[in-house]
Structures are given as structure tokens and as C-alpha cells.
PDB file of N, CA and C in Angstrom:
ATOM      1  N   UNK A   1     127.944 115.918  81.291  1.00  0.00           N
ATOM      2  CA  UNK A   1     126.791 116.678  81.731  1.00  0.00           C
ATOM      3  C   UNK A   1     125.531 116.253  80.979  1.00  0.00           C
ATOM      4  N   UNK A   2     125.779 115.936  79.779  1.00  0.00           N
ATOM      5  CA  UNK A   2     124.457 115.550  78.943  1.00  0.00           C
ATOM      6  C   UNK A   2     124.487 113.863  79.209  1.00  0.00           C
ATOM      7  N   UNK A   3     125.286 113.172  79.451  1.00  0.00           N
ATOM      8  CA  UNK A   3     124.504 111.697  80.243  1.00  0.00           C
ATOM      9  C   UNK A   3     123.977 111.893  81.383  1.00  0.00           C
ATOM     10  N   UNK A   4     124.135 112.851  82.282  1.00  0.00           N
ATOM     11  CA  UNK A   4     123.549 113.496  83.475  1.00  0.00           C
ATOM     12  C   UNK A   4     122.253 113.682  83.342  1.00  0.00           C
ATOM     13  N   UNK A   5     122.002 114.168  82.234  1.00  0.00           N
ATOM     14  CA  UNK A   5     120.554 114.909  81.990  1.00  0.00           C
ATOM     15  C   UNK A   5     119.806 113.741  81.194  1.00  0.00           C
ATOM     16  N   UNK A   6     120.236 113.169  80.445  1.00  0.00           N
ATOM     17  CA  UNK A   6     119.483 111.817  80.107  1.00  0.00           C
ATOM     18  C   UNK A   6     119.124 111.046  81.001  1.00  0.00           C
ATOM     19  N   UNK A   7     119.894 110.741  81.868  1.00  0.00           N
ATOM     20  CA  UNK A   7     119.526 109.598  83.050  1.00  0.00           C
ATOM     21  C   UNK A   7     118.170 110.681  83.945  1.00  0.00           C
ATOM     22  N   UNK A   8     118.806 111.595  83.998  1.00  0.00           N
ATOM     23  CA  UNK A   8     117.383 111.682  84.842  1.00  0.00           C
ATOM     24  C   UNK A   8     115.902 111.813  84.432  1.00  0.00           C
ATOM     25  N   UNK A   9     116.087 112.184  82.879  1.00  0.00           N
ATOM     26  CA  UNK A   9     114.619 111.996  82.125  1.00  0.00           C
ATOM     27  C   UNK A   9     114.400 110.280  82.053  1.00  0.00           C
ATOM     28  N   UNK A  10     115.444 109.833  82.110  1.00  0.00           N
ATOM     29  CA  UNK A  10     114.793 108.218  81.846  1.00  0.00           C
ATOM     30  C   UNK A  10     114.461 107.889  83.347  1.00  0.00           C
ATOM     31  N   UNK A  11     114.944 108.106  84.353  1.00  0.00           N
ATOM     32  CA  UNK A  11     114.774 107.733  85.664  1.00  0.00           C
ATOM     33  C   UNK A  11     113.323 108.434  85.980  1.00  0.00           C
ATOM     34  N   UNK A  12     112.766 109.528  85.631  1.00  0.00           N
ATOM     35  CA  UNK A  12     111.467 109.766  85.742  1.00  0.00           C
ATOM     36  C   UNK A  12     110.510 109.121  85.255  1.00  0.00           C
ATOM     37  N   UNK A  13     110.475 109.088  84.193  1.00  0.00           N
ATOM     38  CA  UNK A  13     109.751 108.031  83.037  1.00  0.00           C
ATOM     39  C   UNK A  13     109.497 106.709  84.210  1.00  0.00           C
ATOM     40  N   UNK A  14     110.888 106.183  84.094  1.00  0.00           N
ATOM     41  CA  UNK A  14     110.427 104.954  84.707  1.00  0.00           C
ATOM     42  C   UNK A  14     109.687 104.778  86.009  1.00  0.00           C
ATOM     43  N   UNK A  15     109.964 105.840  86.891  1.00  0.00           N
ATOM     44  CA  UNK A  15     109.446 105.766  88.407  1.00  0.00           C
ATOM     45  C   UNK A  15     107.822 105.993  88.061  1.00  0.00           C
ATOM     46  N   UNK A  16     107.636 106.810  87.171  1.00  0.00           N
ATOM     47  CA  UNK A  16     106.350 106.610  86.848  1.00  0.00           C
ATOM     48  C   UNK A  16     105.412 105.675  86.237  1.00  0.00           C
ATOM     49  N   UNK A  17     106.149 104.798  85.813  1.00  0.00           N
ATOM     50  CA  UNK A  17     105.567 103.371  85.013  1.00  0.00           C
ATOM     51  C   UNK A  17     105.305 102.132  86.218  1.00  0.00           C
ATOM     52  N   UNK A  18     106.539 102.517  87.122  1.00  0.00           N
ATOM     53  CA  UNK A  18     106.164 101.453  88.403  1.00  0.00           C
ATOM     54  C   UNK A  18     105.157 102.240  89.422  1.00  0.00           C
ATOM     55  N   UNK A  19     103.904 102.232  89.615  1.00  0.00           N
ATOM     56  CA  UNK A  19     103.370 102.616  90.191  1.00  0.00           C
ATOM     57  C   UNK A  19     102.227 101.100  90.509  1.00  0.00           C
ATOM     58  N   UNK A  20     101.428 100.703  92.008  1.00  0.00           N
ATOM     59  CA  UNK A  20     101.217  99.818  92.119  1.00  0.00           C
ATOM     60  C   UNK A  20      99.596 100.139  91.739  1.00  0.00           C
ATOM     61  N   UNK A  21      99.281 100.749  90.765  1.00  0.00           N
ATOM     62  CA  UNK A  21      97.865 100.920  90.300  1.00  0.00           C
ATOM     63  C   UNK A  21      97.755  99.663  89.109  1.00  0.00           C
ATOM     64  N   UNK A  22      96.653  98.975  89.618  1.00  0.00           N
ATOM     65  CA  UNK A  22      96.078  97.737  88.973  1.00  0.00           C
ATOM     66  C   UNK A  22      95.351  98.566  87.379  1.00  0.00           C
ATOM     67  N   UNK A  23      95.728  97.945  85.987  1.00  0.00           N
ATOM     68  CA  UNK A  23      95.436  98.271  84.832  1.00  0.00           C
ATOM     69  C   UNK A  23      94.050  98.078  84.667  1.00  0.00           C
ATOM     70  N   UNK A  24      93.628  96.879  84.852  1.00  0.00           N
ATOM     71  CA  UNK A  24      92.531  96.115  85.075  1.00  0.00           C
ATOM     72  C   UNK A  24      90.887  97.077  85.738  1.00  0.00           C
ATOM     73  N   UNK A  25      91.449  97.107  86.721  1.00  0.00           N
ATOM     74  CA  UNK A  25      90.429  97.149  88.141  1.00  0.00           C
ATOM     75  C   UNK A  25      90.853  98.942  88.694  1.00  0.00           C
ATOM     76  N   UNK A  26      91.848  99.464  88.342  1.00  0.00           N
ATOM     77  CA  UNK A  26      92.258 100.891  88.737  1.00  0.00           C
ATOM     78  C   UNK A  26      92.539 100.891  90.067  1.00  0.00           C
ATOM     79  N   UNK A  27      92.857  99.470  91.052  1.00  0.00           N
ATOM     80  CA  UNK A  27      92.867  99.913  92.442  1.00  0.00           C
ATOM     81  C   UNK A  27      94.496  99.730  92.366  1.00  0.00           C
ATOM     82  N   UNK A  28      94.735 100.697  93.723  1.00  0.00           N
ATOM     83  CA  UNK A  28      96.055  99.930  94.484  1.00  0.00           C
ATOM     84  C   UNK A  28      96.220  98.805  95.201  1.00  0.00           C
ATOM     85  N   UNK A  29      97.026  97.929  94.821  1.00  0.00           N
ATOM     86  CA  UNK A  29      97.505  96.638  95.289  1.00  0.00           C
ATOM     87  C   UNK A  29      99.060  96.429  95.508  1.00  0.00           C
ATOM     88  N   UNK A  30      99.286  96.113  96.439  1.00  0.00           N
ATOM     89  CA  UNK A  30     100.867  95.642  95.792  1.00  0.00           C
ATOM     90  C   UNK A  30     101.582  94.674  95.437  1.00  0.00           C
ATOM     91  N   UNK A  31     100.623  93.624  94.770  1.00  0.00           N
ATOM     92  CA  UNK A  31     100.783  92.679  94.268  1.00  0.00           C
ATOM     93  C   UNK A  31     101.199  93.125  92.606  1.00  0.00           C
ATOM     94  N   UNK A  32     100.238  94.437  92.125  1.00  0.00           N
ATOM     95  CA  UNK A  32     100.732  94.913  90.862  1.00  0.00           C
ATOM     96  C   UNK A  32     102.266  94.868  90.636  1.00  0.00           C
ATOM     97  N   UNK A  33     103.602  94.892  91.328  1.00  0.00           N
ATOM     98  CA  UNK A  33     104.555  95.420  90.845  1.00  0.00           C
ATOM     99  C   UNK A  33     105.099  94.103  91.282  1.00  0.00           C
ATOM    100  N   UNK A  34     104.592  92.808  91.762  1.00  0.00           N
ATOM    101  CA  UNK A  34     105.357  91.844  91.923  1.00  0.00           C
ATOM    102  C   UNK A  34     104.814  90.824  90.420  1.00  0.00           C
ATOM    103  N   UNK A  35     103.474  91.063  90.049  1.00  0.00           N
ATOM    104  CA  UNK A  35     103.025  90.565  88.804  1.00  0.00           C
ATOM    105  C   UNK A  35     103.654  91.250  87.435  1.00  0.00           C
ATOM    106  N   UNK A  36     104.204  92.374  87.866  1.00  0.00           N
ATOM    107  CA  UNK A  36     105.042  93.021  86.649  1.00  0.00           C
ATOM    108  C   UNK A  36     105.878  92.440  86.369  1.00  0.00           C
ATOM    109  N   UNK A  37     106.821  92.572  87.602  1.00  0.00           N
ATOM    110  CA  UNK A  37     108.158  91.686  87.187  1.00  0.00           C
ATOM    111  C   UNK A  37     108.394  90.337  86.796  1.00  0.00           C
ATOM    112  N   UNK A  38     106.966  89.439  87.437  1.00  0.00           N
ATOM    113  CA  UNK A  38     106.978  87.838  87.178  1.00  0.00           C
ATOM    114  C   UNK A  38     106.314  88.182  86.011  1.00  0.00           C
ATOM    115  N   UNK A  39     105.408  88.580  85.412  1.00  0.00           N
ATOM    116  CA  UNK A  39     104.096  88.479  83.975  1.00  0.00           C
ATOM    117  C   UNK A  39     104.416  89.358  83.091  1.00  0.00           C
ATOM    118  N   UNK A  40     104.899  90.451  83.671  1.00  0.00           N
ATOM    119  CA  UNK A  40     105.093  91.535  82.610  1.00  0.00           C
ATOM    120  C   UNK A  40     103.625  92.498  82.269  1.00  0.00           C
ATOM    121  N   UNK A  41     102.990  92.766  83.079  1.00  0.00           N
ATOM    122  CA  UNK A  41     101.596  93.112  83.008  1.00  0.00           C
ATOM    123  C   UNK A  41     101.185  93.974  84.066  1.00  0.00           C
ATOM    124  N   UNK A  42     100.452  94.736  84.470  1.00  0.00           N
ATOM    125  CA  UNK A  42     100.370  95.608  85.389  1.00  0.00           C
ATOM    126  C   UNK A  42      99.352  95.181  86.441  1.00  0.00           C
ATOM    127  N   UNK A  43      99.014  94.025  86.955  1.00  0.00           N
ATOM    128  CA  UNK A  43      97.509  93.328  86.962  1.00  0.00           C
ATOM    129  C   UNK A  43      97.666  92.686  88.408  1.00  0.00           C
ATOM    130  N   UNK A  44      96.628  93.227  89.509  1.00  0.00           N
ATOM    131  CA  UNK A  44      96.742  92.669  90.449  1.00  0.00           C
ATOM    132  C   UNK A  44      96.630  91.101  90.525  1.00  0.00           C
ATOM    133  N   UNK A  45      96.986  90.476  91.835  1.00  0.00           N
ATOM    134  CA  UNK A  45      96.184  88.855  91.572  1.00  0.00           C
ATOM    135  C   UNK A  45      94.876  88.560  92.054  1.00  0.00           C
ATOM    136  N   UNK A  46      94.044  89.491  91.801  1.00  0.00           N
ATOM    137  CA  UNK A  46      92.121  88.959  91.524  1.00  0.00           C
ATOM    138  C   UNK A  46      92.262  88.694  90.235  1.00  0.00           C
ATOM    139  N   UNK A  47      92.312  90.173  89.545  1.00  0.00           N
ATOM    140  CA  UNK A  47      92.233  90.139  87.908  1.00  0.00           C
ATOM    141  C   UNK A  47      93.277  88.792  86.751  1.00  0.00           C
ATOM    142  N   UNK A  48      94.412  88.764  88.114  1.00  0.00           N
ATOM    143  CA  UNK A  48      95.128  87.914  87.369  1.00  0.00           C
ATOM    144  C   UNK A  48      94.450  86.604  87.506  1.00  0.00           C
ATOM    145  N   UNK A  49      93.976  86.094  88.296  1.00  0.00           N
ATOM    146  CA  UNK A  49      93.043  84.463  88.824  1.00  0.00           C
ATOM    147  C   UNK A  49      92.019  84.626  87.920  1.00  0.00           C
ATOM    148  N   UNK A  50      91.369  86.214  87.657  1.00  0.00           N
ATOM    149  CA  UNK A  50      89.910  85.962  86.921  1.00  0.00           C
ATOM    150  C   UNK A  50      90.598  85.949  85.396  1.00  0.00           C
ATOM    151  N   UNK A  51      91.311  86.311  84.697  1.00  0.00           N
ATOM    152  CA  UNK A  51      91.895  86.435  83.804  1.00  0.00           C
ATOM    153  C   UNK A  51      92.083  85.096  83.303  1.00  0.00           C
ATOM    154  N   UNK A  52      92.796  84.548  84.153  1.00  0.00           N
ATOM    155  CA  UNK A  52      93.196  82.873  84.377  1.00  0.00           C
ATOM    156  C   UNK A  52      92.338  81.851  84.124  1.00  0.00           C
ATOM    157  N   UNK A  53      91.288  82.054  84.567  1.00  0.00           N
ATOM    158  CA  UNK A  53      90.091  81.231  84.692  1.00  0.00           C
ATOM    159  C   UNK A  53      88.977  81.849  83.316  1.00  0.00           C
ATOM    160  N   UNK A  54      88.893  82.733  83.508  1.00  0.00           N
ATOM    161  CA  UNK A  54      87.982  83.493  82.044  1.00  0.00           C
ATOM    162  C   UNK A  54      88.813  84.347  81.218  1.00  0.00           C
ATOM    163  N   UNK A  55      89.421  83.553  80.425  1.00  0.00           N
ATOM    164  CA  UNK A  55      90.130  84.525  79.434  1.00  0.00           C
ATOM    165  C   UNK A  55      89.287  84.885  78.306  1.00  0.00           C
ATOM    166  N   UNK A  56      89.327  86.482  78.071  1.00  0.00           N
ATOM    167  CA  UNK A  56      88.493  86.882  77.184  1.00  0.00           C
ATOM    168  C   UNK A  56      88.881  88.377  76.713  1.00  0.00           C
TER     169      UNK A  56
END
């Protein structure tokens, strides 16, 4: 019963971390959650190209 109740506090947590809101820029994209999994970063691909090109 208590791994029951752990999994579902961690399963919240996480559903809330994948959300396709750009860190960067604050928009929705859904490129955010395919740059997560390839970059590890929350970052649409504008911010990721401008990032790319002007790192700063």
C-alpha cells in the first residue's frame, strides 16, 4: 500500500515536469518535449537555433 502511494506522488511530479511550455520564450510548442528527451532542456527549436548560433 505504501509503494502505491509513492508511485503516485512521483507520477504527479513527473507529469508535471513534462509539460510542452518553452523555458526560454514561455510559449507552447511541441517541439519542447522532443528537445527534452534529445538535449535534456526544456527549449523549443527557435530558441534552440538562436541559442546555437548566439550562445550567451
Amino acid at each position: 500500500m505504501i509503494n502505491l502511494l509513492f508511485k503516485k506522488k512521483n507520477k504527479k511530479k513527473i507529469d508535471k515536469k513534462i509539460d510542452n511550455i518553452c523555458e526560454e520564450c514561455n510559449k507552447i510548442n511541441e517541439t519542447v518535449s522532443q528537445n527534452l528527451i534529445i538535449t535534456g532542456f526544456k527549449i523549443c527549436n527557435s530558441c534552440r537555433t538562436s541559442k546555437t548560433i548566439f550562445p550567451v
